[in-house]
C-alpha atoms as a PDB file:
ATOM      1  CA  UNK A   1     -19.583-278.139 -73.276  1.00  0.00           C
ATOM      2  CA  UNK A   2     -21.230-280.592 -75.412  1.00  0.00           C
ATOM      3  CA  UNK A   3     -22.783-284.209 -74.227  1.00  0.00           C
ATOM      4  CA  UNK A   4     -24.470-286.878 -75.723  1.00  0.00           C
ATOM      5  CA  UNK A   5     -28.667-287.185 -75.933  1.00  0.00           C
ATOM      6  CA  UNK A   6     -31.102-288.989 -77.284  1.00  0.00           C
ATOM      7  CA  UNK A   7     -34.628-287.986 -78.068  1.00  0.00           C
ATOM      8  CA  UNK A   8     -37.682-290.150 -79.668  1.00  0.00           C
ATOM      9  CA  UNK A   9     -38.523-289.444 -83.196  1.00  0.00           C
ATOM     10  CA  UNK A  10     -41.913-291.565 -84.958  1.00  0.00           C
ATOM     11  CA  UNK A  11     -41.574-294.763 -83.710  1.00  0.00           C
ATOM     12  CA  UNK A  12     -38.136-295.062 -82.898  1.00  0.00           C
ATOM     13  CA  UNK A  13     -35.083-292.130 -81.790  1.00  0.00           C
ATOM     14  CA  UNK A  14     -32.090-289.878 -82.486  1.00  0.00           C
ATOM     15  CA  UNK A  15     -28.964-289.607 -81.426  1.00  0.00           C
ATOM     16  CA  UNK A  16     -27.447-286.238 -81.286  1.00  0.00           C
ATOM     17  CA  UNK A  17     -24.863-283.269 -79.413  1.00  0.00           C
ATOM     18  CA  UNK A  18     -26.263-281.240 -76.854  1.00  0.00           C
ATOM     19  CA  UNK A  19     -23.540-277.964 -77.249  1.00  0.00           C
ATOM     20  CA  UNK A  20     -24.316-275.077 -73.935  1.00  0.00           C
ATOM     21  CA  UNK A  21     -21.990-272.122 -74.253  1.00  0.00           C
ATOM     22  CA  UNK A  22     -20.224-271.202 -71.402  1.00  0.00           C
ATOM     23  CA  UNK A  23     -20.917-268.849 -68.784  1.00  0.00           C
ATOM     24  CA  UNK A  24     -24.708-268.326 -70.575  1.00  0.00           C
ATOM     25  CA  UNK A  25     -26.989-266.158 -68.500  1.00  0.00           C
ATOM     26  CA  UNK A  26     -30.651-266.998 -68.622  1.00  0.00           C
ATOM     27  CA  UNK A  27     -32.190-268.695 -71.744  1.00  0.00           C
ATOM     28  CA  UNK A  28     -29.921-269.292 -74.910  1.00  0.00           C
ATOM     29  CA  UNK A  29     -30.989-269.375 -78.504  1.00  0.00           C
ATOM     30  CA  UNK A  30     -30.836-272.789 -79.884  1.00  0.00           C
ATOM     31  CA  UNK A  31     -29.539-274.156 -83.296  1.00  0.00           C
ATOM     32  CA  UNK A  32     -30.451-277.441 -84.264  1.00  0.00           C
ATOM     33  CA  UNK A  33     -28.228-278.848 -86.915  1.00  0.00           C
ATOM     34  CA  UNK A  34     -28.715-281.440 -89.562  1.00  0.00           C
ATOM     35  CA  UNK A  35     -26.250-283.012 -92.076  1.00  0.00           C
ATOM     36  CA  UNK A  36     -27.068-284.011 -95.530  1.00  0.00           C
ATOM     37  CA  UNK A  37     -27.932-287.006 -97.727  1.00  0.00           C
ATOM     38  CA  UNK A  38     -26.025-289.846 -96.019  1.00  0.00           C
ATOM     39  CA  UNK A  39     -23.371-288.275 -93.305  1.00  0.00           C
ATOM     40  CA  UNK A  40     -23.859-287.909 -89.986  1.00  0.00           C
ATOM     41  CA  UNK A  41     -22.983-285.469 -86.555  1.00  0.00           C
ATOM     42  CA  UNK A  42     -19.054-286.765 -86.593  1.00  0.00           C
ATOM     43  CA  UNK A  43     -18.411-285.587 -90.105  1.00  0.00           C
ATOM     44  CA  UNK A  44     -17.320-282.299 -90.013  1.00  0.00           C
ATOM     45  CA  UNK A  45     -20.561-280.955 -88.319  1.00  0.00           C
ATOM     46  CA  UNK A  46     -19.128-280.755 -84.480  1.00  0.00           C
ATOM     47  CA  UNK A  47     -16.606-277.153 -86.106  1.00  0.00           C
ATOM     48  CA  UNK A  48     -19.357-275.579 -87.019  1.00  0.00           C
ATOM     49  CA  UNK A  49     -21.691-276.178 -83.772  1.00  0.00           C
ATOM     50  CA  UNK A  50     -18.517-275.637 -81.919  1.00  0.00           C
ATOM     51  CA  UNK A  51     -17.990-272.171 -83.251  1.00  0.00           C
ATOM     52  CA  UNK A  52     -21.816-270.980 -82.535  1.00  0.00           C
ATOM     53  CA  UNK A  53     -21.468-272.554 -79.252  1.00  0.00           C
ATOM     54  CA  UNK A  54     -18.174-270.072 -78.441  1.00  0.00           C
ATOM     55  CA  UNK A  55     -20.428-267.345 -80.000  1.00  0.00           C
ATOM     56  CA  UNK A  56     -22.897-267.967 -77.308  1.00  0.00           C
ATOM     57  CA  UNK A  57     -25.673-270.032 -79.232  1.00  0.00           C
ATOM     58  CA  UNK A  58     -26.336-273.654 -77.952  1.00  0.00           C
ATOM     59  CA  UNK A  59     -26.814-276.329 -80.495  1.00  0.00           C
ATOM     60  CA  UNK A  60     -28.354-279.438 -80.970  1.00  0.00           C
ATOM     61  CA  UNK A  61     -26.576-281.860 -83.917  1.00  0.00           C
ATOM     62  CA  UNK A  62     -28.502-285.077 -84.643  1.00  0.00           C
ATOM     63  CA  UNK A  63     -27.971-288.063 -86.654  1.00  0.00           C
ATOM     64  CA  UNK A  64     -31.458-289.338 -88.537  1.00  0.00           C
ATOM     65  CA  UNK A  65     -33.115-292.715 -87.777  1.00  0.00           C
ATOM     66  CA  UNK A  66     -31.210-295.334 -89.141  1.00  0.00           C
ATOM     67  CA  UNK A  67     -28.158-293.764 -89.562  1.00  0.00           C
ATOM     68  CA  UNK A  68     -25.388-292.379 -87.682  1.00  0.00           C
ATOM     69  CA  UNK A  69     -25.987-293.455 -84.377  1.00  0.00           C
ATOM     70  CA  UNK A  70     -29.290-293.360 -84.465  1.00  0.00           C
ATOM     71  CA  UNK A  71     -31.511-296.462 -83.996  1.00  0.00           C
ATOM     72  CA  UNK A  72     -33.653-297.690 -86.857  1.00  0.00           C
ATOM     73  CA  UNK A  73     -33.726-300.445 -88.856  1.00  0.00           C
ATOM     74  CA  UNK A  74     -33.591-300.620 -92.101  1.00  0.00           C
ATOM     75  CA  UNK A  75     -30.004-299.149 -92.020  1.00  0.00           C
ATOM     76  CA  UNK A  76     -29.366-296.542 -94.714  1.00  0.00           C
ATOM     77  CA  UNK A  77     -33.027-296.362 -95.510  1.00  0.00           C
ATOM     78  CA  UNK A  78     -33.574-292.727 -96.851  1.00  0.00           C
ATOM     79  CA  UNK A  79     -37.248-291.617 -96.599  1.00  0.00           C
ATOM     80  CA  UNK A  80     -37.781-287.599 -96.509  1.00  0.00           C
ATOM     81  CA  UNK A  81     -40.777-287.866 -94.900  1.00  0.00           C
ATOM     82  CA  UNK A  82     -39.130-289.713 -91.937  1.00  0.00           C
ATOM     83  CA  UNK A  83     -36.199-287.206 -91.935  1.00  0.00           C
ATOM     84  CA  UNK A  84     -38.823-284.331 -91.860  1.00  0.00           C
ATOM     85  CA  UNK A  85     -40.191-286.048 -89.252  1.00  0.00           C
ATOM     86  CA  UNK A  86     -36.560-286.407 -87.309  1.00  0.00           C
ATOM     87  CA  UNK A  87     -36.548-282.353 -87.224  1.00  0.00           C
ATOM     88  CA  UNK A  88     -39.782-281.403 -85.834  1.00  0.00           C
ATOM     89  CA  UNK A  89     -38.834-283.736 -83.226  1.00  0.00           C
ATOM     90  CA  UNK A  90     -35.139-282.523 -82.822  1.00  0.00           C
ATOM     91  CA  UNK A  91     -37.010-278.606 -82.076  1.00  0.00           C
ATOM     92  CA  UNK A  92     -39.444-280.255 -79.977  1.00  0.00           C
ATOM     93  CA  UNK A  93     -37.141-281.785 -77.779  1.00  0.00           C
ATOM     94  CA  UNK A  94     -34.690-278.682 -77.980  1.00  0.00           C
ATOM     95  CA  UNK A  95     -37.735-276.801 -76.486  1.00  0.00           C
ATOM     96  CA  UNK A  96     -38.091-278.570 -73.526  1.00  0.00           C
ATOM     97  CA  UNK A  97     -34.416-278.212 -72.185  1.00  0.00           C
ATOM     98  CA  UNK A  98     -33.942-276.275 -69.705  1.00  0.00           C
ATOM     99  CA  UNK A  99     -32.102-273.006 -70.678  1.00  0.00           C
ATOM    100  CA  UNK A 100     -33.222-272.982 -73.975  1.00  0.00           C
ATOM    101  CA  UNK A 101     -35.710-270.517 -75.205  1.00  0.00           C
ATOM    102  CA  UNK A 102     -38.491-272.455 -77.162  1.00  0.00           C
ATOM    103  CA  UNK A 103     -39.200-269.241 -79.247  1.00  0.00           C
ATOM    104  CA  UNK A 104     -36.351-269.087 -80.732  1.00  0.00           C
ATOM    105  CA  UNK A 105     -35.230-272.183 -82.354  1.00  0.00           C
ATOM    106  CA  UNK A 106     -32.665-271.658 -85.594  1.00  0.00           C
ATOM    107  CA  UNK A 107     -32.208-274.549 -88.464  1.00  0.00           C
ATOM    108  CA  UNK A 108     -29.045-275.078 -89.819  1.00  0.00           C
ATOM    109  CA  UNK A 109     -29.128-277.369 -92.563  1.00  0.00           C
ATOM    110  CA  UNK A 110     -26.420-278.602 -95.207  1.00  0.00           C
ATOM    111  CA  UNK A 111     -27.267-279.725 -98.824  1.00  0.00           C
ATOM    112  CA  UNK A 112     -30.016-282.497 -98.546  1.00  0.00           C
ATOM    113  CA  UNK A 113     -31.032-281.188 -94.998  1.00  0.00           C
ATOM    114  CA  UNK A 114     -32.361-278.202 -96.999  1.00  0.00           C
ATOM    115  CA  UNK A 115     -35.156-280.268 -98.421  1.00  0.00           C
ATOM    116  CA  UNK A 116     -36.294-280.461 -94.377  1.00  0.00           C
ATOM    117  CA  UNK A 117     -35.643-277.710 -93.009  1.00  0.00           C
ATOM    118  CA  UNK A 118     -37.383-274.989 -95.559  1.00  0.00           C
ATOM    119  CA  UNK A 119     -40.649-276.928 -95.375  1.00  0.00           C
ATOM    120  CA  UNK A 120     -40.451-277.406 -91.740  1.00  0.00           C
ATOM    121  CA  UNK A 121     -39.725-273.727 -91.234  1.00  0.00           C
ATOM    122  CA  UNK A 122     -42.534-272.568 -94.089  1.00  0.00           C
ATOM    123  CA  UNK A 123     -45.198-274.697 -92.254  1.00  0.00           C
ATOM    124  CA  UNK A 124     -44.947-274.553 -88.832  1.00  0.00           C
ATOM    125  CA  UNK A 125     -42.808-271.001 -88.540  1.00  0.00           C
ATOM    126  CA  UNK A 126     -44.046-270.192 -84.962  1.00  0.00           C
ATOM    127  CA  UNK A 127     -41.097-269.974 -83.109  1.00  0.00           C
ATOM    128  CA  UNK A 128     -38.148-270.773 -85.444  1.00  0.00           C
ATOM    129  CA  UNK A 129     -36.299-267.093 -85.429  1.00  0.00           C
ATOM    130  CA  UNK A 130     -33.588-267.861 -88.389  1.00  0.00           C
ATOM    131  CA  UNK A 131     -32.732-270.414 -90.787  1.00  0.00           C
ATOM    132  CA  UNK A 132     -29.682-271.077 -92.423  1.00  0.00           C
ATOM    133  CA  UNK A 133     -29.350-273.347 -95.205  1.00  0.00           C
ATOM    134  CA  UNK A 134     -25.454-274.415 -96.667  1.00  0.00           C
ATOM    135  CA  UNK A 135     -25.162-275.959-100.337  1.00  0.00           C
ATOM    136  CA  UNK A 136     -28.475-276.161-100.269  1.00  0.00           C
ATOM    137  CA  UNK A 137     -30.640-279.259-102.231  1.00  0.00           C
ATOM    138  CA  UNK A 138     -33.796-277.600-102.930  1.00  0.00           C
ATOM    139  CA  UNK A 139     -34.803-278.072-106.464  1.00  0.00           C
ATOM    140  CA  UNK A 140     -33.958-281.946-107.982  1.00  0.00           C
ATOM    141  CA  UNK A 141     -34.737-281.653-111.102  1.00  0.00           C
ATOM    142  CA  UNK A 142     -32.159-280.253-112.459  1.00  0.00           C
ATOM    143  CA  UNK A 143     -29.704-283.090-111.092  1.00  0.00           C
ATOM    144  CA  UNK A 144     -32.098-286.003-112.529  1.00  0.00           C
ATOM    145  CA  UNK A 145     -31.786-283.681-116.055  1.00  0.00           C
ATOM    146  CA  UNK A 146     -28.210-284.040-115.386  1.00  0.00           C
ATOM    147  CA  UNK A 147     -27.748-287.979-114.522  1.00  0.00           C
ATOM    148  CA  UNK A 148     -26.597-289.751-117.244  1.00  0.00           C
ATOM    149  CA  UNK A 149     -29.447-292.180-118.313  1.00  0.00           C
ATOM    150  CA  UNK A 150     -27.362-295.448-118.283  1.00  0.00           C
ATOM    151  CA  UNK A 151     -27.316-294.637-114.377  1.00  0.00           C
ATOM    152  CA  UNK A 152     -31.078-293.873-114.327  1.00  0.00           C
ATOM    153  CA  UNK A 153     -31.216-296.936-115.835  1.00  0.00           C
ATOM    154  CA  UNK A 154     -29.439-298.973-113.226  1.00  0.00           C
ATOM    155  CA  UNK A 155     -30.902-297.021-110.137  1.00  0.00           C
ATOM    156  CA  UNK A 156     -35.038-297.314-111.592  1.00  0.00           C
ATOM    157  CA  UNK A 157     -35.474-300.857-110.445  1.00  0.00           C
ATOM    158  CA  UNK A 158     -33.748-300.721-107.216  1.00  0.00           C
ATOM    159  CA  UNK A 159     -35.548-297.895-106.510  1.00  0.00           C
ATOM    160  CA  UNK A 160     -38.930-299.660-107.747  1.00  0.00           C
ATOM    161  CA  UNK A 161     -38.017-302.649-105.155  1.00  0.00           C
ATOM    162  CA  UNK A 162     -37.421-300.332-102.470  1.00  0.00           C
ATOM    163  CA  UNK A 163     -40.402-298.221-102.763  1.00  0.00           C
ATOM    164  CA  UNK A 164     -42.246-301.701-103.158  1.00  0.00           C
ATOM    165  CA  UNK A 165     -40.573-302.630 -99.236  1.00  0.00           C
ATOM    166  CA  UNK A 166     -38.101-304.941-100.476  1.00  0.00           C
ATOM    167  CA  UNK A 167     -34.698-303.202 -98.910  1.00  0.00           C
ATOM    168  CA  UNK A 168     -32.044-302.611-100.567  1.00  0.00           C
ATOM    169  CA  UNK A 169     -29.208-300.174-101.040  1.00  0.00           C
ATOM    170  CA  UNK A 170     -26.790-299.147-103.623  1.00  0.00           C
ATOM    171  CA  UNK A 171     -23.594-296.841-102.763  1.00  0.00           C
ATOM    172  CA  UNK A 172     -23.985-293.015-102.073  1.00  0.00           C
ATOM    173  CA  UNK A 173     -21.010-292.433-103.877  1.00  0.00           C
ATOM    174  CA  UNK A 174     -18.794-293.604-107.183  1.00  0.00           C
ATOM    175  CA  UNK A 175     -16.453-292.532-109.742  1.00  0.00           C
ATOM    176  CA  UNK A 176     -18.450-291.479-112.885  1.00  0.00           C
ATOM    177  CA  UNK A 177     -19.583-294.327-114.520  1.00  0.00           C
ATOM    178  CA  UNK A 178     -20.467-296.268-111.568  1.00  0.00           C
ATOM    179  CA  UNK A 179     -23.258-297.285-110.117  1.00  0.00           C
ATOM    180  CA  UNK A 180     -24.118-294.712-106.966  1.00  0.00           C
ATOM    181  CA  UNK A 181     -26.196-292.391-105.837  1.00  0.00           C
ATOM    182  CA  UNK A 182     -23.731-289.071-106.258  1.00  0.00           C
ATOM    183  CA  UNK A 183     -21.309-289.985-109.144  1.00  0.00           C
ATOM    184  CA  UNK A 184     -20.234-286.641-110.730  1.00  0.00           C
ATOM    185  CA  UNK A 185     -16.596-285.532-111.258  1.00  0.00           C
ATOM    186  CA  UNK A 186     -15.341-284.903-107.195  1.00  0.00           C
ATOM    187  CA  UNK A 187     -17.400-286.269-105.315  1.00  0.00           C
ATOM    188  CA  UNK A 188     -16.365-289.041-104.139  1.00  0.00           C
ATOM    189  CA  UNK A 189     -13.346-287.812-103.689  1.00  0.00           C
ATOM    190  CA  UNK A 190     -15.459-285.068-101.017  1.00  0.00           C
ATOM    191  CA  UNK A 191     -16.531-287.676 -99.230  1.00  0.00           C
ATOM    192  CA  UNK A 192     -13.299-289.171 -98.566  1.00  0.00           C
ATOM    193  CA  UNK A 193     -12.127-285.816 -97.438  1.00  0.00           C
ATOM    194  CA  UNK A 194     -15.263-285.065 -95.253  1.00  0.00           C
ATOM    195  CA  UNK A 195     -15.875-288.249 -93.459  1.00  0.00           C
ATOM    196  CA  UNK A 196     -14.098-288.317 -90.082  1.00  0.00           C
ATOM    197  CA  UNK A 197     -11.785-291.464 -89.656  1.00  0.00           C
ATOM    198  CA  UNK A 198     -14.239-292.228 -86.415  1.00  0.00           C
ATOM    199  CA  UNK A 199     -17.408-291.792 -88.734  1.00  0.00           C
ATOM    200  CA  UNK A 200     -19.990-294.580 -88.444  1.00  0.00           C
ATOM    201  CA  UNK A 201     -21.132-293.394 -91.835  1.00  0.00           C
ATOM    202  CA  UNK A 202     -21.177-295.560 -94.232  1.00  0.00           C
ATOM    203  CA  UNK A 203     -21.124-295.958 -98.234  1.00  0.00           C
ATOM    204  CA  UNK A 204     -24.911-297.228 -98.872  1.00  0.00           C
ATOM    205  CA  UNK A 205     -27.942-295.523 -99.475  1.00  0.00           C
ATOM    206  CA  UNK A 206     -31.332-297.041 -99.918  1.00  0.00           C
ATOM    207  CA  UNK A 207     -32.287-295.976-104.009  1.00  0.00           C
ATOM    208  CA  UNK A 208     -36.356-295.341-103.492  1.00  0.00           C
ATOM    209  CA  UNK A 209     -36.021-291.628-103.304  1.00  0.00           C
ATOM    210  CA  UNK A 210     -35.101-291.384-107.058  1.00  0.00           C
ATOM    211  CA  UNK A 211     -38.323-291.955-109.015  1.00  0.00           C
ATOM    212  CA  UNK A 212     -39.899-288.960-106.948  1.00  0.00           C
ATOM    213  CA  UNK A 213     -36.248-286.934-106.466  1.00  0.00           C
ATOM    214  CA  UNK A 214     -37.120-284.808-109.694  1.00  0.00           C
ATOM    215  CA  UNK A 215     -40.739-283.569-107.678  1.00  0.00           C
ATOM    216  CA  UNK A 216     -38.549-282.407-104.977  1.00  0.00           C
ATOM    217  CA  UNK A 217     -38.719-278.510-105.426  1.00  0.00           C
ATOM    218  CA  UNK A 218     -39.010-276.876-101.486  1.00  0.00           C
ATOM    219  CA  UNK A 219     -37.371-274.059-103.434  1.00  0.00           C
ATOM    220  CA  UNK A 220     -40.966-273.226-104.060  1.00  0.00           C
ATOM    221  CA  UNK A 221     -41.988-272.776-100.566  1.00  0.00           C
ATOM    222  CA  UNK A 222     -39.612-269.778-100.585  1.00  0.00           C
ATOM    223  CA  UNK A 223     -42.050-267.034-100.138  1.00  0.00           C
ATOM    224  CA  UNK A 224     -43.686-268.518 -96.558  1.00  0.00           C
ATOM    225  CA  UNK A 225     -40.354-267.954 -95.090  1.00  0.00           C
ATOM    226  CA  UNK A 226     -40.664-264.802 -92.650  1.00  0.00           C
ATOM    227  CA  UNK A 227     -37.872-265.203 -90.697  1.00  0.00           C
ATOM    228  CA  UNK A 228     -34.281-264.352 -91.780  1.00  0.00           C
ATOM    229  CA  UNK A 229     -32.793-266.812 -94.240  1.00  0.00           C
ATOM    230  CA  UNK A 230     -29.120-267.375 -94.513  1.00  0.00           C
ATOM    231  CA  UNK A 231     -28.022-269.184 -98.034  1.00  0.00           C
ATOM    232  CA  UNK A 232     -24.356-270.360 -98.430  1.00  0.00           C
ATOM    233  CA  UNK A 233     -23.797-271.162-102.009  1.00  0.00           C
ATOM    234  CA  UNK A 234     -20.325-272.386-103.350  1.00  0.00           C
ATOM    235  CA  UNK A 235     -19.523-271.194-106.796  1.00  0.00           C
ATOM    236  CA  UNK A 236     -17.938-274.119-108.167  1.00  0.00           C
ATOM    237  CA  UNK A 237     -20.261-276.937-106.561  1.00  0.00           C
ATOM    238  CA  UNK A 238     -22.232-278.724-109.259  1.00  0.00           C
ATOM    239  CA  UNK A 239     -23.955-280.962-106.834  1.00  0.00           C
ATOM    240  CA  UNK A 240     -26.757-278.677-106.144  1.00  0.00           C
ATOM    241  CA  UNK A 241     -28.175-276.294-108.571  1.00  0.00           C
ATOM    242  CA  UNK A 242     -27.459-272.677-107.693  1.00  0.00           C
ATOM    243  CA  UNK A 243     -30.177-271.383-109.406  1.00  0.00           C
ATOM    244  CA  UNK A 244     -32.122-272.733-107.209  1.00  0.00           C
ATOM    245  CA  UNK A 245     -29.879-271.590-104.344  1.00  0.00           C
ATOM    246  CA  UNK A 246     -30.537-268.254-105.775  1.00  0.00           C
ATOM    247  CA  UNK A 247     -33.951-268.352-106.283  1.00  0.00           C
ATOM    248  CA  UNK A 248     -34.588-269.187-102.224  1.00  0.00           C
ATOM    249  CA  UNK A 249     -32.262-266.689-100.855  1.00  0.00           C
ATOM    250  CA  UNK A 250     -34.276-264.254-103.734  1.00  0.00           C
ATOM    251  CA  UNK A 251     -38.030-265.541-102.972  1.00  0.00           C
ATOM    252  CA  UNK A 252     -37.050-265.564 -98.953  1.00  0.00           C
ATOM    253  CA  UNK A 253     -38.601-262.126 -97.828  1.00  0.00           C
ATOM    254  CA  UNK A 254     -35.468-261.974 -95.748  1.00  0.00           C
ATOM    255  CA  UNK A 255     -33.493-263.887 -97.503  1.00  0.00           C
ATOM    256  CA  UNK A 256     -29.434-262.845 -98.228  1.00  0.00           C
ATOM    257  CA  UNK A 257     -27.287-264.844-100.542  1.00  0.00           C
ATOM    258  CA  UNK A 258     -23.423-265.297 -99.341  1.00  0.00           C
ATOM    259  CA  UNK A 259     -21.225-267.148-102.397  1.00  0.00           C
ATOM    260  CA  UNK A 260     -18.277-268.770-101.448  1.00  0.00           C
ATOM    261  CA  UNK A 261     -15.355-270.215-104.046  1.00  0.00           C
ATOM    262  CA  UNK A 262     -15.615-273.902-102.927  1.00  0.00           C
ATOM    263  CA  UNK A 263     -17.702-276.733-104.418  1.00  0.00           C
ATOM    264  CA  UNK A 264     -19.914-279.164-102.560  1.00  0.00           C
ATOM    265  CA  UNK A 265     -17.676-280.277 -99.978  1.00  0.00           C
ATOM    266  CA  UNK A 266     -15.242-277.208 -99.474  1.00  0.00           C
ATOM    267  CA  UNK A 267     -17.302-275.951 -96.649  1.00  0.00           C
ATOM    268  CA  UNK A 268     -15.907-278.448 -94.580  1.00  0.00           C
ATOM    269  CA  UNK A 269     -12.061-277.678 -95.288  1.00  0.00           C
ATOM    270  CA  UNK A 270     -10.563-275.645 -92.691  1.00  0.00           C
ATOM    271  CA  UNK A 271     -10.378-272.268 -94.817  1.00  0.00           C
ATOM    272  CA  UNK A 272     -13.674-273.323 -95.772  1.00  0.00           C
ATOM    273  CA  UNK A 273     -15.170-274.116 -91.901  1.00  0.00           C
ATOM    274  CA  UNK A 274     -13.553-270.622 -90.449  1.00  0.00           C
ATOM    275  CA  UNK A 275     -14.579-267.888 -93.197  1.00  0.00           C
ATOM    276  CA  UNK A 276     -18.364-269.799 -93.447  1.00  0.00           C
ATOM    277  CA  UNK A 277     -18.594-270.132 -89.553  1.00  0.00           C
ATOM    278  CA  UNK A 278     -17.695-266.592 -89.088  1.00  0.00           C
ATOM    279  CA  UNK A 279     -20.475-265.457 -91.567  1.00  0.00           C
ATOM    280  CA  UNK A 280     -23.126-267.243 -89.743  1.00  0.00           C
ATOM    281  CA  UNK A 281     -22.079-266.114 -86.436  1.00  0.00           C
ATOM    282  CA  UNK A 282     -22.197-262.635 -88.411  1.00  0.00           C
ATOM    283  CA  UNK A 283     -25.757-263.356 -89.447  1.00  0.00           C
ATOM    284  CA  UNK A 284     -27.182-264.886 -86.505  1.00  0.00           C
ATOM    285  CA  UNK A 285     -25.955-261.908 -83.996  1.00  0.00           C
ATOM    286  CA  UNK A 286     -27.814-259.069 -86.245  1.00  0.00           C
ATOM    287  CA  UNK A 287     -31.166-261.714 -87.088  1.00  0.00           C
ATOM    288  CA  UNK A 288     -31.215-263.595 -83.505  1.00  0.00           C
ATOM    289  CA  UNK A 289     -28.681-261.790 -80.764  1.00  0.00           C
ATOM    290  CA  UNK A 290     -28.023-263.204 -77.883  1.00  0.00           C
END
């Protein structure tokens, strides 16, 4: 069963899914669920609650403020503090549900998500029983040492402006060549393939995160994670560096590494949705049973 909610985050709120399994006795583990950079809940995210929901798990999908559904205005304005901000309040509010055990909150998080999630779960662990972390984007540096400088070029001022409170956005993704946030050969074309045909997402991303993206390491917090760690790594995605990937599922105390022959956006093909969901299902039954 899944129905709409809305919960306050900061100064504002989030929309999100409220998934119950059926026929659950007593409390239920929850997993609260997070998409990436720019999507939101409707793109490809309700398989993959829906498949821990049959498994018995509830789950809580939300959209960040100012995009999605989600309230907020600027639109499209990416801050990570904010979104950090969006997930202690998405496990707050999934603790105060009724049939949901507060100790034992799980973070699922997908490629830019993974910048929130392992420093929310390294600093305020009490509680959170399992995290599991899909493409993961936890060391930037090696994309900005990738980014052809012509773009860096283009981007730096934007990004100066937007830092400075003047609002603006350029797109989230191009063909190489063109100005956009996430330009490298495919993926665009994995957006197009990802984003539902109902999506409110949209094709604009505010540019300030840039001049600090290459300081963005969470891979580092590694070690402070004592609960289990899940890692999902595609072998042919160059979007994220999977080094890094390694390196948290490696540094994780309980960390395990699953590789997957997909790039960025394969996880969300069908093949791609059934042989990762049944992994975490996998994982989560030995690390949190329910």
């Amino acid at each position: 069963m899944r129905v709409d909610v809305t919960f306050p985050s900061g100064d504002g709120a989030c929309a999100g899914w409220l998934y119950r399994p059926d026929g659950a006795a007593g409390d239920v583990r929850c997993v609260v669920m997070g998409h990436g950079f720019s999507l939101t809940r409707h793109d490809a995210l309700g398989a993959y609650a829906s498949a821990l929901a049959d498994a018995g798990y509830a789950v809580l999908v939300f959209d960040y403020r100012g995009f999605g559904a989600s309230p907020g205005e600027p639109r499209q304005r990416f801050r990570i503090g904010m979104q950090r901000e969006d997930w202690r309040s998405a496990i707050a509010f999934a603790r105060t549900l009724d049939g949901i055990d507060a100790q034992r909150i799980v973070l699922w998080g997908y490629s830019m998500a993974s910048s929130s999630v392992v420093p929310v779960a390294a600093r305020s662990s009490d509680g959170i029983a399992a995290v599991l972390v899909l493409c993961p984007f936890v060391d930037g540096l090696p994309r900005v040492l990738r980014t052809p400088p012509s773009l860096v070029a283009s981007i730096t001022p934007r990004a100066v402006a937007d830092l400075a409170g003047r609002h603006n956005t350029i797109p989230v993704t191009a063909a190489p060549g063109e100005l956009g946030a996430m330009t490298f050969e495919g993926e665009r074309q994995g957006f197009a393939m990802t984003v539902a045909p109902d999506s409110p997402w949209r094709n604009e991303i505010s540019p300030g995160i840039f001049l600090t993206v290459g300081m963005l390491r969470p891979v580092t917090l590694a070690p402070r994670l004592r609960m289990p760690v899940w890692v999902g790594l595609g072998t042919r995605d160059i979007t994220v560096s999977a080094k890094a990937a390694e390196r948290l599922a490696y540094d994780a105390p309980h960390g395990e590494l699953h590789r997957y022959p997909v790039d960025h956006f394969g996880a969300f093909t069908r093949a791609g949705i059934d042989e990762i969901a049944a992994d975490q299902v996998a994982f989560l039954r030995r690390a949190v049973p329910v």
